[in-house]
Each structure stands twice: as structure tokens, then as C-alpha cells.
N, C-alpha and C. Protein backbone atom coordinates (compact mmCIF):
# COMPACT_ATOMS: atom_id res chain seq x y z
N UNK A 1 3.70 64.04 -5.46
CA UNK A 1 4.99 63.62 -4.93
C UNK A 1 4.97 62.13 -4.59
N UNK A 2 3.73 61.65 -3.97
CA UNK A 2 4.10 60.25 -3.92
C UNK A 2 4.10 59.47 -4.88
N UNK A 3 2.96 59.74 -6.20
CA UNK A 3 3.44 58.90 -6.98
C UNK A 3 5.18 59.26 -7.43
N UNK A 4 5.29 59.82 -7.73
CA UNK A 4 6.88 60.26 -8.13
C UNK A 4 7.53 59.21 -7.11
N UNK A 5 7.49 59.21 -5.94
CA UNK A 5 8.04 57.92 -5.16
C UNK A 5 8.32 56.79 -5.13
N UNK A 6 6.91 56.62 -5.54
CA UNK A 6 6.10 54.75 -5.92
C UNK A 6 6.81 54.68 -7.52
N UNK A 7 6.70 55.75 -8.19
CA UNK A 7 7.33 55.13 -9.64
C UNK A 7 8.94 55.00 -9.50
N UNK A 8 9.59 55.64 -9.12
CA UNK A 8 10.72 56.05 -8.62
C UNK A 8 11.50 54.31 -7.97
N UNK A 9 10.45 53.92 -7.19
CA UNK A 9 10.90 52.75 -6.75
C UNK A 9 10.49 51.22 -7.29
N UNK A 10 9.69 51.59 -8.02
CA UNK A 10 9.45 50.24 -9.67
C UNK A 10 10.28 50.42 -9.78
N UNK A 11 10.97 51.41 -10.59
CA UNK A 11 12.00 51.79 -11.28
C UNK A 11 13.49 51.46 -10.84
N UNK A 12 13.64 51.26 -9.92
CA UNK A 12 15.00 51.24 -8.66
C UNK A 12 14.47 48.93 -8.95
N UNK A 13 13.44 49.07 -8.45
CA UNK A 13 13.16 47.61 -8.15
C UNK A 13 13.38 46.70 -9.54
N UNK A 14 12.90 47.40 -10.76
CA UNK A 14 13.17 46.75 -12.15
C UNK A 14 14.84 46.76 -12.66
N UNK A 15 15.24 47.69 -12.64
CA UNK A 15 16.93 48.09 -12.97
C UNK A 15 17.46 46.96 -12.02
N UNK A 16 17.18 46.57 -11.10
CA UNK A 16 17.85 46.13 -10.12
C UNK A 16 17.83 44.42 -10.10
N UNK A 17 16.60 44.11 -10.87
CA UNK A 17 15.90 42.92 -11.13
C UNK A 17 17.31 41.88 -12.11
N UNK A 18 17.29 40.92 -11.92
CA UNK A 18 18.41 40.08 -12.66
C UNK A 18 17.77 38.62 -13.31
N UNK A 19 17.95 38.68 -14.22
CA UNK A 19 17.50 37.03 -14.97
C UNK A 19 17.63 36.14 -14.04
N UNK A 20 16.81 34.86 -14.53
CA UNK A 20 16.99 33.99 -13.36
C UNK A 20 17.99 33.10 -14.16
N UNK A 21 19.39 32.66 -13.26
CA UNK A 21 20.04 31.65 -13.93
C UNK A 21 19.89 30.39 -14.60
N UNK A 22 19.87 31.17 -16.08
CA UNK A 22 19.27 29.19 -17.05
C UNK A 22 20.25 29.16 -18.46
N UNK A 23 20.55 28.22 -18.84
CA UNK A 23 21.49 28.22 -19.89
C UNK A 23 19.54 28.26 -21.10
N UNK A 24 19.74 28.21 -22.07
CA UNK A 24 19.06 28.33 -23.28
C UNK A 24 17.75 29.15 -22.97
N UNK A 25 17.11 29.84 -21.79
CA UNK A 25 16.24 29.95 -20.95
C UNK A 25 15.19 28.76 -20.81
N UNK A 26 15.86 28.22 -20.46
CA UNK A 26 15.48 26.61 -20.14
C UNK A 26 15.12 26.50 -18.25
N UNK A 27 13.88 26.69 -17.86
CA UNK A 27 14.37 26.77 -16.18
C UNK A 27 14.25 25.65 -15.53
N UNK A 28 14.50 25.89 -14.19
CA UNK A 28 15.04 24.54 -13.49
C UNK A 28 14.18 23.47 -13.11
N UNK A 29 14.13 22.12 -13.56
CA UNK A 29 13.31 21.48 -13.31
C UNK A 29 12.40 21.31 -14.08
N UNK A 30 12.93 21.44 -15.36
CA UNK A 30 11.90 21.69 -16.52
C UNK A 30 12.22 19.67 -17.18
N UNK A 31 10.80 19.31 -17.40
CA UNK A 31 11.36 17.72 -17.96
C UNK A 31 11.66 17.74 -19.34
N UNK A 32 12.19 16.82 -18.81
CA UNK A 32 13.28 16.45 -20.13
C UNK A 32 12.44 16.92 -21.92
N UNK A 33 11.42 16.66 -22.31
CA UNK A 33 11.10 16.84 -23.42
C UNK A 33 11.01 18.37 -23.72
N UNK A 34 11.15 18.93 -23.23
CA UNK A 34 10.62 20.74 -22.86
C UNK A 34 12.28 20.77 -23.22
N UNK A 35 13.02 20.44 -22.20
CA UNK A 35 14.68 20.55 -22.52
C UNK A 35 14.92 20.34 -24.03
N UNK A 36 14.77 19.13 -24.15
CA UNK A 36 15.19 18.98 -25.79
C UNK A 36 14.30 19.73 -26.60
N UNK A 37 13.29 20.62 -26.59
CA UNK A 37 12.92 21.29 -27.62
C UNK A 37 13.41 22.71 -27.44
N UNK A 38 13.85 23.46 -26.26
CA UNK A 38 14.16 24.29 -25.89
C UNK A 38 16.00 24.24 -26.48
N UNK A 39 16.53 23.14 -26.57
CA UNK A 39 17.84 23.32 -26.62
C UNK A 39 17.88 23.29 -28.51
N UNK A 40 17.08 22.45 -28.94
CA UNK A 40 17.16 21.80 -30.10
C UNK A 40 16.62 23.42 -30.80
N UNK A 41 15.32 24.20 -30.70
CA UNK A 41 15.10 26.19 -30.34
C UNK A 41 16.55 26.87 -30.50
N UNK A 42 17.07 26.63 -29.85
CA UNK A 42 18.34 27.60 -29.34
C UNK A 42 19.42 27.24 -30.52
N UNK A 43 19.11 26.02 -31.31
CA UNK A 43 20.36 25.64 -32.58
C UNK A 43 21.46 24.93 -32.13
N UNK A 44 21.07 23.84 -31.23
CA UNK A 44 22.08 22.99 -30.46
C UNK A 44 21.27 21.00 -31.04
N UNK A 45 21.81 20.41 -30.91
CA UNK A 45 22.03 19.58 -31.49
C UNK A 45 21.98 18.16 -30.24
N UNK A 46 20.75 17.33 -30.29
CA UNK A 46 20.50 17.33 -28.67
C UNK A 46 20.87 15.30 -29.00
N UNK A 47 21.14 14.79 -27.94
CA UNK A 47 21.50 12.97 -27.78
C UNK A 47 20.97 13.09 -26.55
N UNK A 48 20.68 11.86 -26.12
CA UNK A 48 20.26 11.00 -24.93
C UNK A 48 21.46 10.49 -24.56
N UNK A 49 22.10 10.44 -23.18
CA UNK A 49 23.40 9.95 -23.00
C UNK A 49 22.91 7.97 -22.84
N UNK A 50 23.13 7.37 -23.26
CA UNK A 50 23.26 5.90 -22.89
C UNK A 50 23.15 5.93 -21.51
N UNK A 51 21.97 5.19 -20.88
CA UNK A 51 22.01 4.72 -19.48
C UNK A 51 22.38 5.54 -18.88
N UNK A 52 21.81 6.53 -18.93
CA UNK A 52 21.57 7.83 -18.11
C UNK A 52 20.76 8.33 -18.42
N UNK A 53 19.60 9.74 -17.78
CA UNK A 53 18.53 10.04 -17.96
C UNK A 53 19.02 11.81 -18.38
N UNK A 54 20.55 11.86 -18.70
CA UNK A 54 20.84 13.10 -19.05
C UNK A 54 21.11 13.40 -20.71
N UNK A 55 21.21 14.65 -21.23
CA UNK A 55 21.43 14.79 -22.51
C UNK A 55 22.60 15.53 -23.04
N UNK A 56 23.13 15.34 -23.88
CA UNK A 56 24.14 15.76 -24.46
C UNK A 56 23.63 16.16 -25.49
N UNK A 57 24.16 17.63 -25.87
CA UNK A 57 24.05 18.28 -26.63
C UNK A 57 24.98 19.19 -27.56
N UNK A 58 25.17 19.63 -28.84
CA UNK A 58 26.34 20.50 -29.64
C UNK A 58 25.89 21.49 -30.11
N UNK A 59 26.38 22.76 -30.60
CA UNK A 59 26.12 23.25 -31.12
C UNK A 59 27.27 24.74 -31.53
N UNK A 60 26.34 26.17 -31.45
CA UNK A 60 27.59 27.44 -31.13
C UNK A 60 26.74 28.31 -30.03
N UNK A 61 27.17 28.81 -29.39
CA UNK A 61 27.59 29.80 -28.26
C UNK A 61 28.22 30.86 -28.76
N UNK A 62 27.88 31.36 -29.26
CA UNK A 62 28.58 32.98 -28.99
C UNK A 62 29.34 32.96 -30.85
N UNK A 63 29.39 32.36 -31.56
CA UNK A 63 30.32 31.71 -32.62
C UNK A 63 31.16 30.95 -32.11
N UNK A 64 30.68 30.07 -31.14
CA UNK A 64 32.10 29.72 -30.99
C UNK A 64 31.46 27.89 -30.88
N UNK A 65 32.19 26.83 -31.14
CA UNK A 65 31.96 25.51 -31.13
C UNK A 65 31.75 25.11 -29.45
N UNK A 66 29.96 24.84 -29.21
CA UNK A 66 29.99 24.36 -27.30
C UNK A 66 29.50 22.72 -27.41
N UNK A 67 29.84 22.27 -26.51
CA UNK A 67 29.49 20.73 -26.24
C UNK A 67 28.68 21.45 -24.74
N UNK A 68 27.61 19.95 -24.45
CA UNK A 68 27.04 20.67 -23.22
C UNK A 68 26.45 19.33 -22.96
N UNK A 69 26.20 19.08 -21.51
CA UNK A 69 25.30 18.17 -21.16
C UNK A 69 24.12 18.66 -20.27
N UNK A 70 22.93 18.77 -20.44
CA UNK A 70 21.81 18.84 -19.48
C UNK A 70 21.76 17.57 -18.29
N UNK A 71 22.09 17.80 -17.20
CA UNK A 71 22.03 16.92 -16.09
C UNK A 71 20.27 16.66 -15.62
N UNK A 72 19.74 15.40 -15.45
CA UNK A 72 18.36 15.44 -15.16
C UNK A 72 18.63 14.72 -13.87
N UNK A 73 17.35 14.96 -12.89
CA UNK A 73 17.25 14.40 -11.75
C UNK A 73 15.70 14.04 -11.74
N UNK A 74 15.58 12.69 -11.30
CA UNK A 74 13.78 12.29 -11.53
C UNK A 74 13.14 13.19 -12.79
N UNK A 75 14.03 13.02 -13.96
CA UNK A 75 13.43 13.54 -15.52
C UNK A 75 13.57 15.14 -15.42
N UNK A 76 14.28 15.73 -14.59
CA UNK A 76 13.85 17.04 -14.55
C UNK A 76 15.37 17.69 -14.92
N UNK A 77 15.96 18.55 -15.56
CA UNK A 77 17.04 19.25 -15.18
C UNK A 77 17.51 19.73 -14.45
N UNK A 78 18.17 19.79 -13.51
CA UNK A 78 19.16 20.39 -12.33
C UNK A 78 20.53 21.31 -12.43
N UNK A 79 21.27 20.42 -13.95
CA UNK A 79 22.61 21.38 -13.67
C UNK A 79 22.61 21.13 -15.42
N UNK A 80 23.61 22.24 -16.20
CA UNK A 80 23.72 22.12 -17.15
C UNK A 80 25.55 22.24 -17.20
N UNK A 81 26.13 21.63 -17.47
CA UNK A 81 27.40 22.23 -18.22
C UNK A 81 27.68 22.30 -19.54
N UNK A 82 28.51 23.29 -19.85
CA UNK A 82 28.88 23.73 -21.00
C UNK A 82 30.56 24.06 -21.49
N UNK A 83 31.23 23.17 -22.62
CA UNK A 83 32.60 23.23 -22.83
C UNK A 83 32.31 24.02 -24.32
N UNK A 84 33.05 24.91 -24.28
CA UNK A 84 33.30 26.18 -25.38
C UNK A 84 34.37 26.49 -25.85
N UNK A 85 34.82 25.80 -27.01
CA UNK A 85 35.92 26.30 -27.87
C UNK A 85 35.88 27.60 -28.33
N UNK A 86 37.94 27.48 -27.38
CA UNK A 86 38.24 29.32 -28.31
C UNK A 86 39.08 29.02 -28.91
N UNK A 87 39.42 29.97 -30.31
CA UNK A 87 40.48 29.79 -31.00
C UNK A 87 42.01 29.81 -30.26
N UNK A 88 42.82 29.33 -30.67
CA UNK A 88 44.45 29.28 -30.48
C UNK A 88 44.88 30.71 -29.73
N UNK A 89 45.60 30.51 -28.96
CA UNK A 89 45.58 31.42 -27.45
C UNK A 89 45.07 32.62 -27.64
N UNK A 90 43.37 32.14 -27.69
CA UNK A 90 42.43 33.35 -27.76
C UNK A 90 41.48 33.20 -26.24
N UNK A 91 41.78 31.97 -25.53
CA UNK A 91 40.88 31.82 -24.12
C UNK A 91 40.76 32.74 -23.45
N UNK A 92 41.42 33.73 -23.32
CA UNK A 92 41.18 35.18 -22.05
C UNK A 92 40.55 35.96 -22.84
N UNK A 93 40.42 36.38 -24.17
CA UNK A 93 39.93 37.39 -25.16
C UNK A 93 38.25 36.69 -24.88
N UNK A 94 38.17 35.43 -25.26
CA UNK A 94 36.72 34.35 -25.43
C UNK A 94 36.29 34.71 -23.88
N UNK A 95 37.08 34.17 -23.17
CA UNK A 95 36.13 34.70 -21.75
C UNK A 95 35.98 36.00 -21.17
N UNK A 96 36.63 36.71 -21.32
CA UNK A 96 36.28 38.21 -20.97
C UNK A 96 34.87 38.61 -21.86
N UNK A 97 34.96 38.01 -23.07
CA UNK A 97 33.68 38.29 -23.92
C UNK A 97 32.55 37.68 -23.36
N UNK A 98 32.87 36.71 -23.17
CA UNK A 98 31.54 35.79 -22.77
C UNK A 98 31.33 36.20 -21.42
N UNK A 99 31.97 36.73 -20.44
CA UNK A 99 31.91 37.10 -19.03
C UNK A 99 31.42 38.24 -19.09
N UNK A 100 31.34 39.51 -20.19
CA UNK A 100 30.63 40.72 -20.33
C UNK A 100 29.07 40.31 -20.71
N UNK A 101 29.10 39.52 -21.34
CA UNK A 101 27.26 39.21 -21.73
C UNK A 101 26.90 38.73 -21.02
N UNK A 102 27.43 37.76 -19.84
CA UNK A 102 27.00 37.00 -18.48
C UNK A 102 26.60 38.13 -17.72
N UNK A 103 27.56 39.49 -17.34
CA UNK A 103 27.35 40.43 -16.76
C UNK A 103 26.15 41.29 -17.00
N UNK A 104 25.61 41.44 -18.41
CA UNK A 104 25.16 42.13 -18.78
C UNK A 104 23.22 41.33 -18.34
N UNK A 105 23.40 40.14 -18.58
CA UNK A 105 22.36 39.17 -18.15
C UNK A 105 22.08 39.33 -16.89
N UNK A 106 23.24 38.67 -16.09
CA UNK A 106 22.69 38.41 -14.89
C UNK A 106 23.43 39.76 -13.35
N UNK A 107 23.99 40.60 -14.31
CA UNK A 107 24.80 41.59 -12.82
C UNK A 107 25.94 41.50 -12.60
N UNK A 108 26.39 42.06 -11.61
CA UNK A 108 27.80 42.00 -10.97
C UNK A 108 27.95 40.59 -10.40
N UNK A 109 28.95 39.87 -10.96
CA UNK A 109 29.03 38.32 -10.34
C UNK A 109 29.71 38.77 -8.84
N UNK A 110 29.24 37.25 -8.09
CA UNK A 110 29.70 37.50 -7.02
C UNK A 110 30.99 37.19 -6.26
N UNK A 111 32.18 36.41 -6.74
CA UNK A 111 32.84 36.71 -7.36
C UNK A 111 34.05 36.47 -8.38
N UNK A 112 35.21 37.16 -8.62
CA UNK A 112 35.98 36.54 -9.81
C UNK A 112 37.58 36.60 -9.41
N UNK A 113 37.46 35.40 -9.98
CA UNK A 113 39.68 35.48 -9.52
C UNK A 113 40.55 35.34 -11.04
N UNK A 114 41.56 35.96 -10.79
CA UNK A 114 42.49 35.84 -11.83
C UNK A 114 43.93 36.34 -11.07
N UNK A 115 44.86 34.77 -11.37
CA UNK A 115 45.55 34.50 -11.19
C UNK A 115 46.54 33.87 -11.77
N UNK A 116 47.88 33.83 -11.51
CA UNK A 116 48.63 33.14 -12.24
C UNK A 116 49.82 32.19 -11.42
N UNK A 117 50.06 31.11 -11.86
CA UNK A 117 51.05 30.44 -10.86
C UNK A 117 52.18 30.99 -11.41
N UNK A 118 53.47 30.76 -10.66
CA UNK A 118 54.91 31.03 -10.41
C UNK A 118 54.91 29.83 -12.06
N UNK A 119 55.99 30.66 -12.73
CA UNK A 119 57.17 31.36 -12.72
C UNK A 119 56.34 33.05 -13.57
N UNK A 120 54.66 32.75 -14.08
CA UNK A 120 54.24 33.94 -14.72
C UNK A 120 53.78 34.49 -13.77
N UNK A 121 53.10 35.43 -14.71
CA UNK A 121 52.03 36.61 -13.85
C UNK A 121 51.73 37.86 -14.48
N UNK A 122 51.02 38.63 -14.64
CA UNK A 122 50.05 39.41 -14.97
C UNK A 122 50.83 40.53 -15.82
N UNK A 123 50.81 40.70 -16.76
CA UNK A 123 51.56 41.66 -17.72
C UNK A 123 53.17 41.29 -18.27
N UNK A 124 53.32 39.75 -17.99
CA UNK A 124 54.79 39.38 -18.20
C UNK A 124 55.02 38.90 -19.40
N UNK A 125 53.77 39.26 -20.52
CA UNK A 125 54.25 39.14 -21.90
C UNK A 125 53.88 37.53 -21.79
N UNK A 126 53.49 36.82 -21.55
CA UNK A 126 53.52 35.04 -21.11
C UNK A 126 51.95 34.76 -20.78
N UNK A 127 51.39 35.28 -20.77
CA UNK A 127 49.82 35.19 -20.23
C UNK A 127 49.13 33.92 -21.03
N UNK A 128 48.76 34.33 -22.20
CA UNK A 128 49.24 32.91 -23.11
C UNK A 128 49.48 31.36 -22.67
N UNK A 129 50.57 32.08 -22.54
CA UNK A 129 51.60 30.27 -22.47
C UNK A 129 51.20 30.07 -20.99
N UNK A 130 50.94 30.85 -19.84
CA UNK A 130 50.50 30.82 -18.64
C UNK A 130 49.10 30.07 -18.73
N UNK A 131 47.64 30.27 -19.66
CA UNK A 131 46.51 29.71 -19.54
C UNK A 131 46.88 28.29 -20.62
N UNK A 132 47.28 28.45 -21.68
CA UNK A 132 47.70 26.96 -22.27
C UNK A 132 48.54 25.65 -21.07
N UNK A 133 49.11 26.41 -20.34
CA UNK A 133 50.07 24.94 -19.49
C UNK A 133 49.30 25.18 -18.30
N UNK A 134 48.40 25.54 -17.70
CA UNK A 134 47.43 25.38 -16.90
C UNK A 134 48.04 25.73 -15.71
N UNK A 135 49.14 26.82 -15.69
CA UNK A 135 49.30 27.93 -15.10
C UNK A 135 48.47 29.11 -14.14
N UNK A 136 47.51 29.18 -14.92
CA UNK A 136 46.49 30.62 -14.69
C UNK A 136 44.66 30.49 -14.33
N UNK A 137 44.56 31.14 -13.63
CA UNK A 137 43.26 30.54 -13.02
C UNK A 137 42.80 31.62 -13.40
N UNK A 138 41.21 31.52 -14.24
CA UNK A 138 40.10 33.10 -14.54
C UNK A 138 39.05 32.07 -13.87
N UNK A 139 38.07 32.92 -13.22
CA UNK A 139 36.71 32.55 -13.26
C UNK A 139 36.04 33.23 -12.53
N UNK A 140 34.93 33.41 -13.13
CA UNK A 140 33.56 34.22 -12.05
C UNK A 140 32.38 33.42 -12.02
N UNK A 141 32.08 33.95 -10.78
CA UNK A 141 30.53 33.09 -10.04
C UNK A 141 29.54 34.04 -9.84
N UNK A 142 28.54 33.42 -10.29
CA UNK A 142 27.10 34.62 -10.02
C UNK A 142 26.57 33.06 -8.99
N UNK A 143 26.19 33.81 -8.39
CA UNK A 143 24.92 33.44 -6.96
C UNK A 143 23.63 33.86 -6.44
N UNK A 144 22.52 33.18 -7.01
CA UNK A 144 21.16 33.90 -6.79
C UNK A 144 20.19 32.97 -6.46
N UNK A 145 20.18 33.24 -5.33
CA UNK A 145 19.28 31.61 -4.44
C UNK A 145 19.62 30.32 -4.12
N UNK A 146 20.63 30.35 -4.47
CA UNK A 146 21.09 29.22 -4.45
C UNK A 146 21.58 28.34 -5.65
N UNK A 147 20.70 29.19 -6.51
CA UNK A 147 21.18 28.87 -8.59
C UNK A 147 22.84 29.72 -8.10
N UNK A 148 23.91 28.62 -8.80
CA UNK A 148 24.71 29.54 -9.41
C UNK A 148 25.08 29.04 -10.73
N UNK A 149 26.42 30.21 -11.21
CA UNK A 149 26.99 29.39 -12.62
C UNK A 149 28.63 30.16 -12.45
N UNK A 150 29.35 29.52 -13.00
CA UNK A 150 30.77 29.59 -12.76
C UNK A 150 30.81 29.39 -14.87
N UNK A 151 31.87 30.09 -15.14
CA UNK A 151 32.60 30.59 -16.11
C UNK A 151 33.67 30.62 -15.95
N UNK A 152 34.55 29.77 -16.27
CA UNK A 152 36.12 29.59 -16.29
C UNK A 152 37.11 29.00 -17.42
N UNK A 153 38.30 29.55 -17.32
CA UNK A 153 39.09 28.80 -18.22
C UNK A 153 39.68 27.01 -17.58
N UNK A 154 39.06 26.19 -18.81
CA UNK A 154 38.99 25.06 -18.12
C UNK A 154 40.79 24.20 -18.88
N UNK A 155 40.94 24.93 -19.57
CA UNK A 155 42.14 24.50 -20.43
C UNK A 155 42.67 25.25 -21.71
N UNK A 156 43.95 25.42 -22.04
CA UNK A 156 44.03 26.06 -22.68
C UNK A 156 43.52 26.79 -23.84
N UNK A 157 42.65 25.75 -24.55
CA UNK A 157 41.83 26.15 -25.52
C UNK A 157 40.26 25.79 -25.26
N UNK A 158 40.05 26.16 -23.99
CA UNK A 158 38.40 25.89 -24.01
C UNK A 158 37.82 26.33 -22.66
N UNK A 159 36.75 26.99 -22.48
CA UNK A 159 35.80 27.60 -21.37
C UNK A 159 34.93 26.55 -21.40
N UNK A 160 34.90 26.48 -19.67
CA UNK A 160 33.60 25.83 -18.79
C UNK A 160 33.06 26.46 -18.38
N UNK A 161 31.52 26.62 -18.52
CA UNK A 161 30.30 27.26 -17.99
C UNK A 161 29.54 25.86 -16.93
N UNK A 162 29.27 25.98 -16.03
CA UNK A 162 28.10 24.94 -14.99
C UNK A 162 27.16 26.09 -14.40
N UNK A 163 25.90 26.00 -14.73
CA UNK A 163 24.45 26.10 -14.21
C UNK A 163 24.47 25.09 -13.40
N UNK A 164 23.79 26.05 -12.10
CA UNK A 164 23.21 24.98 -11.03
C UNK A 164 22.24 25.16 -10.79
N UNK A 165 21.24 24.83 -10.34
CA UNK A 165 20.03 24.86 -9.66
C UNK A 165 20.42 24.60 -8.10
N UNK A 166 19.33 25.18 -7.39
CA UNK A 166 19.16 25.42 -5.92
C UNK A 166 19.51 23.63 -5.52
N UNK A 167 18.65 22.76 -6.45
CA UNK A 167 18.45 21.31 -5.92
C UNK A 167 19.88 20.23 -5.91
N UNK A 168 21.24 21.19 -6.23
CA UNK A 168 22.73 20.58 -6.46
C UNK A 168 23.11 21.13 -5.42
């Protein structure tokens, strides 16, 4: 019976276990040359920003066209963002997708709003034209130590992802 217990609670403790927040599994504080081989790995397409110690990078996400910059602090990475083209008023279809594999990664985010400003709102046939004129607010936040990452519609035709590290 006790082992039955002790396995019982690996088991509870592993299911329960969540990735640690990293865009390419790239982790935090990793220097810069590790970054660019890790991103350049992943099929992204890596620059040195001019007079800055951060990188810009292109590539796809999901099929879909992402721009991204790796933020460095004393050579190290700290925050990553990521801009993700969706097709023509396909942004709520693109992020609900991309927000199920986030889920599926990292858990129940902690948490998510969806909203719409006046004159739309939620089933009025307009949802659309509501996230194109910057109407409508989606986004979810996962929080784990102080790492988070936010997933949102940043404009009508494109999702923002930001990785943080504890050190932002």
C-alpha cells in the first residue's frame, strides 16, 4: 500500500509539472551565441540589432509568418517578443490556436480576458471588424515564478507573444 502511495504521488507531482517558460526552448539567461544557434535550430532567421546587444530574428510559428526579437541583458537573454501574422480576419481563429498549444505546454493560464468595446460585442456578427479597428481585447497570461508570457491580439492582423524572465 505504500508504495501504491509514493507512486501515486510521482504521478500527481509529474501530471502536474509544467514547462518552464522559454520561446524556442531557449532558457533564461542563456548568452547570446547559444541564443542564435538555438533560434537559427528552431528555423528562424537570426540579425544582431545595430547598437544594441539584442537580436532580431524571422521565421514561422505555427505556419504562420513571426518576427521576434531576443532582448539581452549583460549578453544574456531576459525577454523575448514575438509578432505573428494571421491571415485576413483570421486573428481570433490564429489565437485560440496558438493559445491551445500554449495551454497544452504550459497549463491553465493564469489569466485571460476577452472583450469588446461599445458599439460591438460578443456574438454580434461584427467580431471581425471589432479585432481589425482595435475594438476587442483577447489575451492570456501564464505566471510561473515570476517568468511570464502574454499572448494577445496586438492588431488586426497580427498576435503578440512576450516571454519574460523573473530578471524583467
Amino acid at each position: 500500500m505504500k508504495s501504491y502511495l509514493i507512486a501515486a504521488a510521482v504521478f500527481l507531482a509529474a501530471a502536474g509539472a509544467r514547462a518552464a517558460i522559454t520561446f524556442a526552448g531557449i532558457p533564461w539567461n542563456t548568452p547570446a551565441q547559444t541564443v542564435v544557434s538555438k533560434l537559427t535550430a528552431a528555423g528562424f532567421t537570426v540579425a544582431k540589432k545595430p547598437d544594441h546587444g539584442d537580436y532580431r530574428f524571422r521565421g514561422k510559428l505555427l505556419n504562420h509568418d513571426a518576427a521576434g526579437v531576443a532582448i539581452m541583458s549583460d549578453g544574456k537573454v531576459v525577454r523575448v517578443f514575438v509578432m505573428l501574422a494571421a491571415p485576413d480576419d483570421a486573428a481570433r481563429e490564429t489565437y485560440e490556436e496558438l493559445r491551445k498549444v500554449l495551454i497544452a505546454k504550459y497549463g491553465a493560464p493564469a489569466k485571460t480576458v476577452r472583450s469588446f468595446e461599445e458599439p460591438f460585442h460578443e456574438g454580434d456578427g461584427y467580431e471581425a471588424e471589432a479585432i481589425r479597428s482595435g475594438k476587442a481585447n483577447f489575451a492570456t497570461q501564464w505566471i510561473d515564478g515570476g517568468e511570464a508570457l502574454v499572448l494577445n491580439i496586438a492588431s488586426g492582423k497580427s498576435l503578440a507573444l512576450t516571454y519574460d524572465s523573473a530578471a524583467q
